[in-house]
C-alpha atoms as a PDB file:
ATOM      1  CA  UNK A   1      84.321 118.093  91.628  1.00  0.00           C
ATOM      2  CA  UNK A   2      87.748 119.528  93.196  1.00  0.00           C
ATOM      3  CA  UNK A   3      89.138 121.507  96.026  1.00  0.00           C
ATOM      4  CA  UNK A   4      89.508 125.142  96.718  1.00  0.00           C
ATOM      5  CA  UNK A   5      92.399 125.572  99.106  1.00  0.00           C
ATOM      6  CA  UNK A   6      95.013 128.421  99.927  1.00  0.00           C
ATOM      7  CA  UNK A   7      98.222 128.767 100.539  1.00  0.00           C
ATOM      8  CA  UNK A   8      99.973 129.975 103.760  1.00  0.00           C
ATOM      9  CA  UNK A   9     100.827 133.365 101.699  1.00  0.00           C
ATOM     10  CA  UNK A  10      96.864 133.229 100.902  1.00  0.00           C
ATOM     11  CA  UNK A  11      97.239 132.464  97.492  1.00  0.00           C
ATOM     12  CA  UNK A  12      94.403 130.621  96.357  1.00  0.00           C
ATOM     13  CA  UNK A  13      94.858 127.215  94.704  1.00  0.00           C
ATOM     14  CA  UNK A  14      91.966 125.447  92.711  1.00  0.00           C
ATOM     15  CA  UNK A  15      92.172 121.395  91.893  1.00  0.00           C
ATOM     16  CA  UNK A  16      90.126 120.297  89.584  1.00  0.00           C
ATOM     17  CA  UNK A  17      89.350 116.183  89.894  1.00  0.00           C
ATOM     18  CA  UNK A  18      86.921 113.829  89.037  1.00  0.00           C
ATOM     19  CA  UNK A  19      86.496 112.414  92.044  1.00  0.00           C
ATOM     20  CA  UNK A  20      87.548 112.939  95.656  1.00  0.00           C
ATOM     21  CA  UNK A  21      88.417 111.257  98.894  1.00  0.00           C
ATOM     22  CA  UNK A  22      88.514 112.969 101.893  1.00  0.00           C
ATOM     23  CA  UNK A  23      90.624 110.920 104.472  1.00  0.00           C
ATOM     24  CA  UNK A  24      91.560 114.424 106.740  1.00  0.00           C
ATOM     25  CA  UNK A  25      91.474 112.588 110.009  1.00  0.00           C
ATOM     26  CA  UNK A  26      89.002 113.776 111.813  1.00  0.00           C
ATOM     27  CA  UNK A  27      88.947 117.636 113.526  1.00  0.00           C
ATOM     28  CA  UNK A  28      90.984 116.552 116.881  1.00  0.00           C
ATOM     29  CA  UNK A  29      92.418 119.901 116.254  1.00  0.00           C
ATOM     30  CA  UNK A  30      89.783 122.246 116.411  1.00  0.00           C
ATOM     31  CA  UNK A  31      88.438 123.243 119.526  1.00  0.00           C
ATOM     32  CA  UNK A  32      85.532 124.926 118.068  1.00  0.00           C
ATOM     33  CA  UNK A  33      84.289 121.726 116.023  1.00  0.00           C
ATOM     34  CA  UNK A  34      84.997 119.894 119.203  1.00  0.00           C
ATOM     35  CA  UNK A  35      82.632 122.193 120.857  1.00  0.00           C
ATOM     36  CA  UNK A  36      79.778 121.805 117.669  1.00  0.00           C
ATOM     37  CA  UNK A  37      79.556 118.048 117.744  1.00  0.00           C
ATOM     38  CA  UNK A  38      81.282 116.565 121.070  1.00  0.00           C
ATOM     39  CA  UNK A  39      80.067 119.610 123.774  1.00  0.00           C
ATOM     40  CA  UNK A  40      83.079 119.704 125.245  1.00  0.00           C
ATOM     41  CA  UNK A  41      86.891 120.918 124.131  1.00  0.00           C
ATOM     42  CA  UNK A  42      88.938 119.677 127.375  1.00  0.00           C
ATOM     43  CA  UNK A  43      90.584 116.609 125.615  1.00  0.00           C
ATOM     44  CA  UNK A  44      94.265 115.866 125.794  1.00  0.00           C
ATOM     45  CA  UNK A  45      96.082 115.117 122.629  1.00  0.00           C
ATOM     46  CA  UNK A  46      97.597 112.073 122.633  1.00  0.00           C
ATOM     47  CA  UNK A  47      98.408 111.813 119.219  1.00  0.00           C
ATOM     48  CA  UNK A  48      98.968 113.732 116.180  1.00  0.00           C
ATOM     49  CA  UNK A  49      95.195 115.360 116.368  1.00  0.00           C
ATOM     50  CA  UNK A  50      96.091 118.955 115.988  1.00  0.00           C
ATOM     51  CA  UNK A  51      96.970 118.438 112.782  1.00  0.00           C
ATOM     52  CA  UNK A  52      93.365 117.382 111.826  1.00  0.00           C
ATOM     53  CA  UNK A  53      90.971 120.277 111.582  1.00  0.00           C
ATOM     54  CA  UNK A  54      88.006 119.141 110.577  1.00  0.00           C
ATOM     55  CA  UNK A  55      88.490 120.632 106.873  1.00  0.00           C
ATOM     56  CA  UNK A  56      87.469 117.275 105.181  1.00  0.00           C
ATOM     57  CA  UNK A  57      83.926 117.752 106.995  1.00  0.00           C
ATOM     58  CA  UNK A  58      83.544 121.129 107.035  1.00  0.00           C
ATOM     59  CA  UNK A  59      83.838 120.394 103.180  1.00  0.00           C
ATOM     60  CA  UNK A  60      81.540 118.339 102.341  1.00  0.00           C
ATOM     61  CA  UNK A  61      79.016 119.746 104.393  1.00  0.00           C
ATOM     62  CA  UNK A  62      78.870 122.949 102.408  1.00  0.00           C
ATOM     63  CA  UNK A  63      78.542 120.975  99.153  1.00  0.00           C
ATOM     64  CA  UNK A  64      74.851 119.400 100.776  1.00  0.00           C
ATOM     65  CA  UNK A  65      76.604 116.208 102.679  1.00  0.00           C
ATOM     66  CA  UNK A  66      74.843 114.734 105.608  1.00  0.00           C
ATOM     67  CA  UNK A  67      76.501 114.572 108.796  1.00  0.00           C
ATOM     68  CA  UNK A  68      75.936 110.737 110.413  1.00  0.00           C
ATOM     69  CA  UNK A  69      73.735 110.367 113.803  1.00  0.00           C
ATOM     70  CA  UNK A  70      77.165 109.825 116.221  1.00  0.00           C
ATOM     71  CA  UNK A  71      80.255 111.799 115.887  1.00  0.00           C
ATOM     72  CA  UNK A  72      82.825 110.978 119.187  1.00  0.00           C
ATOM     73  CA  UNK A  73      85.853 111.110 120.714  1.00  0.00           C
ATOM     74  CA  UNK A  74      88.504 108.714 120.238  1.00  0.00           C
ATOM     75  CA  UNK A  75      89.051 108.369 123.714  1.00  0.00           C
ATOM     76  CA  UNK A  76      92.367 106.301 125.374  1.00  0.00           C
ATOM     77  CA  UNK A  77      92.368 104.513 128.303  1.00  0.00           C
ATOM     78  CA  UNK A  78      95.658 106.246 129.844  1.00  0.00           C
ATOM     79  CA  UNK A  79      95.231 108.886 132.749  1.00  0.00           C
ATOM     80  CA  UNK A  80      96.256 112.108 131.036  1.00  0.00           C
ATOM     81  CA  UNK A  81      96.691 116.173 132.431  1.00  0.00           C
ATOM     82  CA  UNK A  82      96.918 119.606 130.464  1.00  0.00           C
ATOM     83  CA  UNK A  83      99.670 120.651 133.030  1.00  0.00           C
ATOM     84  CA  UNK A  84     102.189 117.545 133.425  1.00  0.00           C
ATOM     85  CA  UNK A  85     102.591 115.585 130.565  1.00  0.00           C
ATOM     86  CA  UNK A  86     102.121 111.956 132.126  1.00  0.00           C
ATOM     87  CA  UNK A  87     102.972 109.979 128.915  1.00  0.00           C
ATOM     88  CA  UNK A  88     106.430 109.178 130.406  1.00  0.00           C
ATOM     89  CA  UNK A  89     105.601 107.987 133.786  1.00  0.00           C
ATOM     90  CA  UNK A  90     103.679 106.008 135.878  1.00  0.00           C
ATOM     91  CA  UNK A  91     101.370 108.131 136.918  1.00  0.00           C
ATOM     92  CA  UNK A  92      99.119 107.257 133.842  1.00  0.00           C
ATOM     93  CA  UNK A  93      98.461 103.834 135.040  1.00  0.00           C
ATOM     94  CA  UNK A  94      96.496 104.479 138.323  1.00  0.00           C
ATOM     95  CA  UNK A  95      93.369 104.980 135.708  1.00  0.00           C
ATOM     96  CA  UNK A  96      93.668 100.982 135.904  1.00  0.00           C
ATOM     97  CA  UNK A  97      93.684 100.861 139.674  1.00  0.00           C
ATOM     98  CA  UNK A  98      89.846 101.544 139.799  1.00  0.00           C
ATOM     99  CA  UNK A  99      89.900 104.207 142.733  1.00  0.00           C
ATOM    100  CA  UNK A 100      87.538 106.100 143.738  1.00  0.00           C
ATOM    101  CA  UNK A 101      86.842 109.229 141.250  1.00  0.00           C
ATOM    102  CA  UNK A 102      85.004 112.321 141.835  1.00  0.00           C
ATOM    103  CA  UNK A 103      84.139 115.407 139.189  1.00  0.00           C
ATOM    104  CA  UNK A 104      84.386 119.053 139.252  1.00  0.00           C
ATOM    105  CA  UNK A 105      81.591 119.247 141.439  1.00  0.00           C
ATOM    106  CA  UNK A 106      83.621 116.564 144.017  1.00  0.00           C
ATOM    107  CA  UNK A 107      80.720 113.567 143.368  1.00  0.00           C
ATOM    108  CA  UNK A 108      81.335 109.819 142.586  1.00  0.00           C
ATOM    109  CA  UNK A 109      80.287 109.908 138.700  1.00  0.00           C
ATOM    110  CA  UNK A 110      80.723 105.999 137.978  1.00  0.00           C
ATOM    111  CA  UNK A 111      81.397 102.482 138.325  1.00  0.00           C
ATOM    112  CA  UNK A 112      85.596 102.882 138.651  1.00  0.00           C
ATOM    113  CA  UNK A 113      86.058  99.038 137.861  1.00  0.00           C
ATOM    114  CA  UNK A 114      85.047 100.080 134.391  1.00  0.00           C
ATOM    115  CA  UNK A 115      88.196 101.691 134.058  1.00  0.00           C
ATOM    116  CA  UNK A 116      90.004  98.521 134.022  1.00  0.00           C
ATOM    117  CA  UNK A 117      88.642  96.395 131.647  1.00  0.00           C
ATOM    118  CA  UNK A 118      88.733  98.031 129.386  1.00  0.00           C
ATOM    119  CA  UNK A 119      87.875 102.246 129.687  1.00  0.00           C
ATOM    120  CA  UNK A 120      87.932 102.885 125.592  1.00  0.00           C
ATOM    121  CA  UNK A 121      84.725 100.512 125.864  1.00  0.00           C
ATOM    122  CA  UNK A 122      83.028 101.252 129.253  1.00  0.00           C
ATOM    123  CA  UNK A 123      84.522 104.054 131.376  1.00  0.00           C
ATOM    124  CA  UNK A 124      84.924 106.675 128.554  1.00  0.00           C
ATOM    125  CA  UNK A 125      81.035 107.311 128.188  1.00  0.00           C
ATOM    126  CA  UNK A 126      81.159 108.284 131.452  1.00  0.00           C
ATOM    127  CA  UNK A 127      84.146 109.973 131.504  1.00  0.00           C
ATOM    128  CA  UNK A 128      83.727 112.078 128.416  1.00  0.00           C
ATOM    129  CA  UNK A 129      81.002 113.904 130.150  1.00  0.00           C
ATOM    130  CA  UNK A 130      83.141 115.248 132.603  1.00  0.00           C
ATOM    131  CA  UNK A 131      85.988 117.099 131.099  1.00  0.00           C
ATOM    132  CA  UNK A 132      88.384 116.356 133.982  1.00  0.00           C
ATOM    133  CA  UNK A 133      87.901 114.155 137.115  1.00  0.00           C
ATOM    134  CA  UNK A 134      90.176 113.354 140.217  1.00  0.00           C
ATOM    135  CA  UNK A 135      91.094 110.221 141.221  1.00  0.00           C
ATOM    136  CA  UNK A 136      91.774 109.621 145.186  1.00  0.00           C
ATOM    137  CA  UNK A 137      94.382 106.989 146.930  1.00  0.00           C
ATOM    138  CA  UNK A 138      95.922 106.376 150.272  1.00  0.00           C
ATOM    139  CA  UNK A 139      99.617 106.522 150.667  1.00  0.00           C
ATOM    140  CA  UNK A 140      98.832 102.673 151.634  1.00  0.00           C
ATOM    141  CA  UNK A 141      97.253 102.338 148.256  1.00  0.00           C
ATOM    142  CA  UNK A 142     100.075 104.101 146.822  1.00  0.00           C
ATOM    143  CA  UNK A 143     102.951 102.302 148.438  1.00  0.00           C
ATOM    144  CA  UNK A 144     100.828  98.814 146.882  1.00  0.00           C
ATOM    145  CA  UNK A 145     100.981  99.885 143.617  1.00  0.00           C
ATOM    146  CA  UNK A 146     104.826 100.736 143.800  1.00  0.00           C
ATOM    147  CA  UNK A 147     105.796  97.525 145.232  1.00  0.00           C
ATOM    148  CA  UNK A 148     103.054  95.184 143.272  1.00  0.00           C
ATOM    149  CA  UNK A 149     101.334  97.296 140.891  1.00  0.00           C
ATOM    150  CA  UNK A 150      97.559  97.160 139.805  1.00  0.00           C
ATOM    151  CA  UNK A 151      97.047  93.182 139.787  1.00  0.00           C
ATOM    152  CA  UNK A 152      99.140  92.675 142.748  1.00  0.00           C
ATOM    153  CA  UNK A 153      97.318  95.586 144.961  1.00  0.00           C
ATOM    154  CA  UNK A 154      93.877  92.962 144.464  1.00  0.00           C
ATOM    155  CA  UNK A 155      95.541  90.054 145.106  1.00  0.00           C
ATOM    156  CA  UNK A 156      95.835  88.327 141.134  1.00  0.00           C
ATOM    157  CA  UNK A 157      91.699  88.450 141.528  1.00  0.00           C
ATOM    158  CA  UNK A 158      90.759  90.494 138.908  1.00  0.00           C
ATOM    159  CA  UNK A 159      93.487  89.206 136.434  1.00  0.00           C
ATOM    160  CA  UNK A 160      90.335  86.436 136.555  1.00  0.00           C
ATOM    161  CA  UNK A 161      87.672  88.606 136.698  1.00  0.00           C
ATOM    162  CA  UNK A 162      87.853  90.606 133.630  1.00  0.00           C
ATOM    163  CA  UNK A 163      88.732  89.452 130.379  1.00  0.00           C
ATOM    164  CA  UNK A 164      90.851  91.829 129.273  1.00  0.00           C
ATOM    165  CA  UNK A 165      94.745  92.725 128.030  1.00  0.00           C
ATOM    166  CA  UNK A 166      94.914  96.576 129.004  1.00  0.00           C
ATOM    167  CA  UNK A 167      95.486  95.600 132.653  1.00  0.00           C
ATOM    168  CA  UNK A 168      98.022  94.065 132.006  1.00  0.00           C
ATOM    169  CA  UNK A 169      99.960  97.283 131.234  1.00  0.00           C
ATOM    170  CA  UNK A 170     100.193  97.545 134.517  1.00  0.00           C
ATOM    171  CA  UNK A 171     100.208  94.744 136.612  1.00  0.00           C
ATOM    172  CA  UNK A 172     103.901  95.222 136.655  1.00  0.00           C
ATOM    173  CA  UNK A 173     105.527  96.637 140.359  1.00  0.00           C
ATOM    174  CA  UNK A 174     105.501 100.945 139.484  1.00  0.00           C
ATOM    175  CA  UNK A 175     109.030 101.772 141.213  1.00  0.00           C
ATOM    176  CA  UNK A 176     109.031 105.537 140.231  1.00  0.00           C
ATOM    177  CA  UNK A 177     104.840 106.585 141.067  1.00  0.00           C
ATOM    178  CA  UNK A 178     105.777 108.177 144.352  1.00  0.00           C
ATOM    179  CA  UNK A 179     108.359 110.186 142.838  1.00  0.00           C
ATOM    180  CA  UNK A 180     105.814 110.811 139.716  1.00  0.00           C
ATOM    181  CA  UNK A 181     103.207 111.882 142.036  1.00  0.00           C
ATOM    182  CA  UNK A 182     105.438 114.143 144.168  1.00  0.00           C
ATOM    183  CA  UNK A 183     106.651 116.434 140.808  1.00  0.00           C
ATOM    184  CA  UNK A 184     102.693 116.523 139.919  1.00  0.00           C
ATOM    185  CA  UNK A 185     102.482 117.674 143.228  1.00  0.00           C
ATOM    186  CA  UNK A 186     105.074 120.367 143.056  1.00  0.00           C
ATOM    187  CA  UNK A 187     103.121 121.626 139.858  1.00  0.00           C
ATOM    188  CA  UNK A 188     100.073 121.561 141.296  1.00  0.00           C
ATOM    189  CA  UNK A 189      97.987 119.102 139.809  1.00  0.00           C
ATOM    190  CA  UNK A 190      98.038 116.935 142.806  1.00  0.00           C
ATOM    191  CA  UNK A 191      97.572 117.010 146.522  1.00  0.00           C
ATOM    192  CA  UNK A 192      98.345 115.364 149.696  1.00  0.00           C
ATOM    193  CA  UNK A 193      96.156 115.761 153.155  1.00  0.00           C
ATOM    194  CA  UNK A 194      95.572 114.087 156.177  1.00  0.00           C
ATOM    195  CA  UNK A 195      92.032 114.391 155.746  1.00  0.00           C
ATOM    196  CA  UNK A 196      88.951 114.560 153.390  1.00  0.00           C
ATOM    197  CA  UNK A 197      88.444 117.987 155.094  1.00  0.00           C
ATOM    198  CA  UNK A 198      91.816 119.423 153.893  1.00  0.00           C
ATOM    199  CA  UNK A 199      92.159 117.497 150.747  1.00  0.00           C
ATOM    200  CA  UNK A 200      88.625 119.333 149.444  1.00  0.00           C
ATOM    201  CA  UNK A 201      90.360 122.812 150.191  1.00  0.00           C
ATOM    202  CA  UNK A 202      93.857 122.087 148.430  1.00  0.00           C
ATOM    203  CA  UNK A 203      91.274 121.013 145.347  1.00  0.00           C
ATOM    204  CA  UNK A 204      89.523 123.930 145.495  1.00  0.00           C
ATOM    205  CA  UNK A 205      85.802 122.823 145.324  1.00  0.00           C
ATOM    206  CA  UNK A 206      83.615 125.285 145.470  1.00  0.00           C
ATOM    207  CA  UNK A 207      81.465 123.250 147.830  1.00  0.00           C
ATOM    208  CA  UNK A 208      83.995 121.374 150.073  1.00  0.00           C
ATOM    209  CA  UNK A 209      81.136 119.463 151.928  1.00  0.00           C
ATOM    210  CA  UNK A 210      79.943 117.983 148.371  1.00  0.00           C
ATOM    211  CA  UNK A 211      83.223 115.940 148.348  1.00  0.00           C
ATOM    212  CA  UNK A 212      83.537 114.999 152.099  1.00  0.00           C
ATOM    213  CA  UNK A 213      79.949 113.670 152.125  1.00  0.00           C
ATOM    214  CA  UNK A 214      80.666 111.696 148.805  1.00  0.00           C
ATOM    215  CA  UNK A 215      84.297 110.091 150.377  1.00  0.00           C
ATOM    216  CA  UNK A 216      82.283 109.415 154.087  1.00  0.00           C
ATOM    217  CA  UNK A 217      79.445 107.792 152.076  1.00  0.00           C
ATOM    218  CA  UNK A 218      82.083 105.545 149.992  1.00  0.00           C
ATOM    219  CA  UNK A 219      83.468 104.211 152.934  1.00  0.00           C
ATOM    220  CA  UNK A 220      80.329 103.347 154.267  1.00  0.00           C
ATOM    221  CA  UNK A 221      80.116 101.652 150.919  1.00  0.00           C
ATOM    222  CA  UNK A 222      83.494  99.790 151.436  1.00  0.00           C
ATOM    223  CA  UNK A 223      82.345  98.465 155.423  1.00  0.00           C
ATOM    224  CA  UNK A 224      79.000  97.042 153.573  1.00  0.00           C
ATOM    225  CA  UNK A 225      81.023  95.251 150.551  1.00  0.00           C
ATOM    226  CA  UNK A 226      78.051  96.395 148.337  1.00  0.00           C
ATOM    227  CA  UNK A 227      78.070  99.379 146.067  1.00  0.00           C
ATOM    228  CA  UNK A 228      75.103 100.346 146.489  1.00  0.00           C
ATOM    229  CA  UNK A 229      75.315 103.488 144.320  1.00  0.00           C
ATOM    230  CA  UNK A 230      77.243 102.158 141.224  1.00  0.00           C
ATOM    231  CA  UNK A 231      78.030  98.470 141.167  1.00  0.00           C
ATOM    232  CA  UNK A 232      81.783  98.064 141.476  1.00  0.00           C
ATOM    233  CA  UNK A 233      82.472  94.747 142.405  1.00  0.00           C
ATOM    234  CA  UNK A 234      82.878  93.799 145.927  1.00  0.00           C
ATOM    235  CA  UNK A 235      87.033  92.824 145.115  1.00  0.00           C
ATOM    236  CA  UNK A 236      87.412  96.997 144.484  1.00  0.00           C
ATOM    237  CA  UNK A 237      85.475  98.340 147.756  1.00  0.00           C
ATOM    238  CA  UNK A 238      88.773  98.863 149.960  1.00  0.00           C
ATOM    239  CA  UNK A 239      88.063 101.982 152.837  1.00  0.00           C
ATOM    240  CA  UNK A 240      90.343 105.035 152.644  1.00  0.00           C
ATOM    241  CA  UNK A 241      92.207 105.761 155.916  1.00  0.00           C
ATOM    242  CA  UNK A 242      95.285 107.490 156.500  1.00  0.00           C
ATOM    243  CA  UNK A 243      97.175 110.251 154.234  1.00  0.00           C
ATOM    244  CA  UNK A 244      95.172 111.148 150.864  1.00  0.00           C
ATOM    245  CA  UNK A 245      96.253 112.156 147.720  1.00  0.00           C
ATOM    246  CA  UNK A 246      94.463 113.372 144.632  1.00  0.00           C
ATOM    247  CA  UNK A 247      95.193 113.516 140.826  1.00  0.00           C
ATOM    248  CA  UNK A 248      94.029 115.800 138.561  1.00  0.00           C
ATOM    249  CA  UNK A 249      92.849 114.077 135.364  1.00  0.00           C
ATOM    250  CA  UNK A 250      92.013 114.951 131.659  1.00  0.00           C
ATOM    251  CA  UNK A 251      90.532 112.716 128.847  1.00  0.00           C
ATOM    252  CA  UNK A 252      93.087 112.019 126.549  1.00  0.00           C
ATOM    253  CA  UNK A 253      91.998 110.943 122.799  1.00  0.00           C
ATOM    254  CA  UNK A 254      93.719 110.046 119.708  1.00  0.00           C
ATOM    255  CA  UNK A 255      91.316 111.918 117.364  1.00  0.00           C
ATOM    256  CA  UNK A 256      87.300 112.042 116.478  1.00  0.00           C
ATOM    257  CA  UNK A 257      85.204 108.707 114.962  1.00  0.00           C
ATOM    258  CA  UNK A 258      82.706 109.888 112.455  1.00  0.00           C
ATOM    259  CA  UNK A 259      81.731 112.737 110.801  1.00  0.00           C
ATOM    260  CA  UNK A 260      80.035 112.625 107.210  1.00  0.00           C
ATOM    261  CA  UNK A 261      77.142 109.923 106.673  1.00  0.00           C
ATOM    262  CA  UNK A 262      78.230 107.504 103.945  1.00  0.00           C
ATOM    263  CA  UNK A 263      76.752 104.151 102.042  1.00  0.00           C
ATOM    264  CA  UNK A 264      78.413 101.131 101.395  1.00  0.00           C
ATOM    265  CA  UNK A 265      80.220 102.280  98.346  1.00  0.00           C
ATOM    266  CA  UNK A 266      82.057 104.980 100.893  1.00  0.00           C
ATOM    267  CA  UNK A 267      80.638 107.527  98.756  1.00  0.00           C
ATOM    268  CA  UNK A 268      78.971 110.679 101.017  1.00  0.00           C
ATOM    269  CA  UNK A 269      75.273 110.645 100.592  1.00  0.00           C
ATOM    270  CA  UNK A 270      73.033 114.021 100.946  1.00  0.00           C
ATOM    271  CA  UNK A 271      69.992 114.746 102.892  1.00  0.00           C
ATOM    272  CA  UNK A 272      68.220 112.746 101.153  1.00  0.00           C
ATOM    273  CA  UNK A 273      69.875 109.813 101.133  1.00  0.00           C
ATOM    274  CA  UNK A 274      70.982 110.594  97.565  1.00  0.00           C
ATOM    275  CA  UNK A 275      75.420 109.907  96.833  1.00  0.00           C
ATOM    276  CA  UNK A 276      77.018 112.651  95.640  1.00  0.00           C
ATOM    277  CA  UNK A 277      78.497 111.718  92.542  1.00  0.00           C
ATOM    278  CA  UNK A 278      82.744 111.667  92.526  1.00  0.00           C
ATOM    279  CA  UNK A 279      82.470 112.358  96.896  1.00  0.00           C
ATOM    280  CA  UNK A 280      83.828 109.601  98.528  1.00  0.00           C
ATOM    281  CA  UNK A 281      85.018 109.670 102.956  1.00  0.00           C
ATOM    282  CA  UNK A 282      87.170 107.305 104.326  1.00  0.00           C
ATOM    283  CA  UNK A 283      88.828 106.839 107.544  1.00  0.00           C
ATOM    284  CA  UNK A 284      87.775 108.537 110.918  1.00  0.00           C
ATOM    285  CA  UNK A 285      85.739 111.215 109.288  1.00  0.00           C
ATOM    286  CA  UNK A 286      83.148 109.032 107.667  1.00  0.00           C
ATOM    287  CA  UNK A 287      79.795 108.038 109.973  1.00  0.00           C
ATOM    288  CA  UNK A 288      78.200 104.609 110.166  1.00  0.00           C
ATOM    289  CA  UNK A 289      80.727 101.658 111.414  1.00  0.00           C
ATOM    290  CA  UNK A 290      81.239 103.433 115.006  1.00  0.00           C
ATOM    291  CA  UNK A 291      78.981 103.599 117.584  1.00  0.00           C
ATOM    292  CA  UNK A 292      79.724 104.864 121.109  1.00  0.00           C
ATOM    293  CA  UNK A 293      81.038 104.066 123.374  1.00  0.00           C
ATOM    294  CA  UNK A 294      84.449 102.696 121.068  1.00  0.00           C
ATOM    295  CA  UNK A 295      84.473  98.766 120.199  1.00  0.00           C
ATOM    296  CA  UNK A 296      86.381  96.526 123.109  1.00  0.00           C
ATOM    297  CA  UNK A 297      87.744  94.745 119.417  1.00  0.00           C
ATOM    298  CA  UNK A 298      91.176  96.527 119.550  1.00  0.00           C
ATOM    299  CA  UNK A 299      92.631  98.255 116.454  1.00  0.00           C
ATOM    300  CA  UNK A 300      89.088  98.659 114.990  1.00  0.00           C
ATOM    301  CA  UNK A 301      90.014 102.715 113.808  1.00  0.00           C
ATOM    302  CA  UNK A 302      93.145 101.168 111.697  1.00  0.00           C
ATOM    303  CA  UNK A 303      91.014  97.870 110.380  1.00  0.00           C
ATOM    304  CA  UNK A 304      87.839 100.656 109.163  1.00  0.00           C
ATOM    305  CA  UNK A 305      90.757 103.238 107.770  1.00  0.00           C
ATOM    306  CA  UNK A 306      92.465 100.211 105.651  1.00  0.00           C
ATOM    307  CA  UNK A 307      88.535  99.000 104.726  1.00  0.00           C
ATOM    308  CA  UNK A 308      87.346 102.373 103.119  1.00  0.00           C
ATOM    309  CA  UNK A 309      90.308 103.866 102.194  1.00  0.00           C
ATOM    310  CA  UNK A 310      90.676 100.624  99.763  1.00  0.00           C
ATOM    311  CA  UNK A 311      86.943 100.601  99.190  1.00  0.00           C
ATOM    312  CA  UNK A 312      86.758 104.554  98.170  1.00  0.00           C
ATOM    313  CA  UNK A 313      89.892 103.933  95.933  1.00  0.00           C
ATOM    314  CA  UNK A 314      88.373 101.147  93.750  1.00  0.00           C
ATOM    315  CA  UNK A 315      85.066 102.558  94.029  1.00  0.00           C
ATOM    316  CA  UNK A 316      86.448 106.297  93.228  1.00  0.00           C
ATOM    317  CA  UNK A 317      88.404 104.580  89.895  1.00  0.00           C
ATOM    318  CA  UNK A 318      84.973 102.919  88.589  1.00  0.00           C
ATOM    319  CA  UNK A 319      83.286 105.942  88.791  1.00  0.00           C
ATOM    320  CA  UNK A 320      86.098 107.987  86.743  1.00  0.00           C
ATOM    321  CA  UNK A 321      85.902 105.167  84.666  1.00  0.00           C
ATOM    322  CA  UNK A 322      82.341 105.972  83.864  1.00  0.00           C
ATOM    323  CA  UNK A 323      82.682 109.336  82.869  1.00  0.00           C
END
């Protein structure tokens, strides 16, 4: 058991060990992995994921390791975009606001409301699938959430209505979003129209009439107080009218959950269900505790990392004990 590694000047190195844990972080960093095992390599990095390439997976897996059944994103509930870094501004917290979104092809793709209780648990499986969505307000809408914020642009209902302590990142008045909005909008990743119409050509759809069919049929929605299509709660239906904006969106994530199939000694099992002897994967890379869509329990990726990082350790010093 050991690693074979190189240097930046290509020199190889060789350690020798009698047992290993791999605790890489994932492969956040490596587009084409992202591609392999999550379809898709449009994520914004919130975190420190291009530093984790996948290495500790790609590792085991060419000594006979089994990958687990459900390898996924780490996905956070802020708004993000590859273009204008949104991290420090408002413009992050309309995600919570539970507008009316729309894909690459223009068409409602989900229930919005699931975007504020709590989006690492409900909106991202719907999200993930589409590599970048736009979300669509009113300068009405707009001038609410400057003035009141999320909570205060329904009124304190859904403070009631979902259980839940991301909205309250933004239930807060947002003093700067129009100014936030206007430099995305001077950068390109957001427009302003009078109408659906225009709005669909300043996107750039390449069916215009997919997107002003989906907004009329919303507001039809929104005069019926049923959702009809998706379920959002009657509280969320408000009709568009007046000027229109739209955001550009990405998915941000914080790094990839699972990777290499493990037992409950942490130790990374074969295709046959066999452990290999000395192999041991904790942290984000090894399979089994997640399953998608990620856990409303908050801080479940640092409580697992503590778990089998501990777990591999004791386990990893019995077994060198052995030998």
């Amino acid at each position: 058991m050991g690693v074979e590694a190189k240097k930046q000047d290509g020199t190889k190195v060789i350690v020798h060990a009698k047992a290993v844990i791999v605790a890489t972080g994932g492969f956040g960093g490596n587009p084409a992995l992202l591609r392999r095992f999550l379809f898709n390599d449009q994520f914004y990095d919130r975190g420190l994921t291009t530093m984790c390439s996948g290495d500790g997976i790609l590792m085991c897996e060419a000594i006979g390791a089994q990958l687990g059944p459900e390898i996924m994103p780490h996905m956070q509930e802020f708004g993000a975009n590859f273009g204008f870094d949104f991290t420090a501004n408002y413009i992050k917290y309309i995600t919570y606001a539970g507008f009316l979104q729309v894909n690459s092809e223009g068409l409602r793709f989900m229930d919005e409301s699931r975007c504020i209780s709590d989006p690492m648990g409900y909106g991202c499986a719907a999200l993930r699938v589409q590599g970048y969505y736009y979300i669509i307000m009113t300068q009405g809408m707009l001038d609410e959430l400057v003035e009141k914020g999320v909570d205060g642009y329904y009124n304190g209902e859904l403070a009631t209505y979902f259980d839940t302590g991301i909205m309250s990142r933004a239930i807060t008045p947002l003093p700067t979003l129009q100014d936030n909005l206007n430099l995305t909008i001077e950068k390109g990743l957001a427009w302003k129209a009078e109408t659906p119409e225009e709005l669909a050509q300043m996107i750039g759809f390449t069916d215009p009439s997919v997107f002003v069919e989906q907004f009329n049929r919303y507001n039809e929605l929104c005069a019926e107080g049923v959702d009809a299509d998706f379920g959002k709660i009657p509280q969320m239906m408000r009709p568009y009218e007046g000027t229109l904006y739209a955001v550009r969106m990405a998915i941000p994530i914080m790094g990839t959950l699972g990777g290499v199939k493990i037992n409950q000694r942490i130790e990374a099992v074969d295709t046959n269900e066999k452990p290999i002897p000395g192999l041991y994967v904790a942290g984000q890379e090894g399979a089994g505790f997640f399953a998608y869509p990620y856990y409303e329990t908050k801080c479940s990726t640092s409580t697992n990392a503590y778990t089998t990082g501990r777990l591999a350790a004791l386990n990893a010093s019995a077994y060198i004990d052995t030998l």
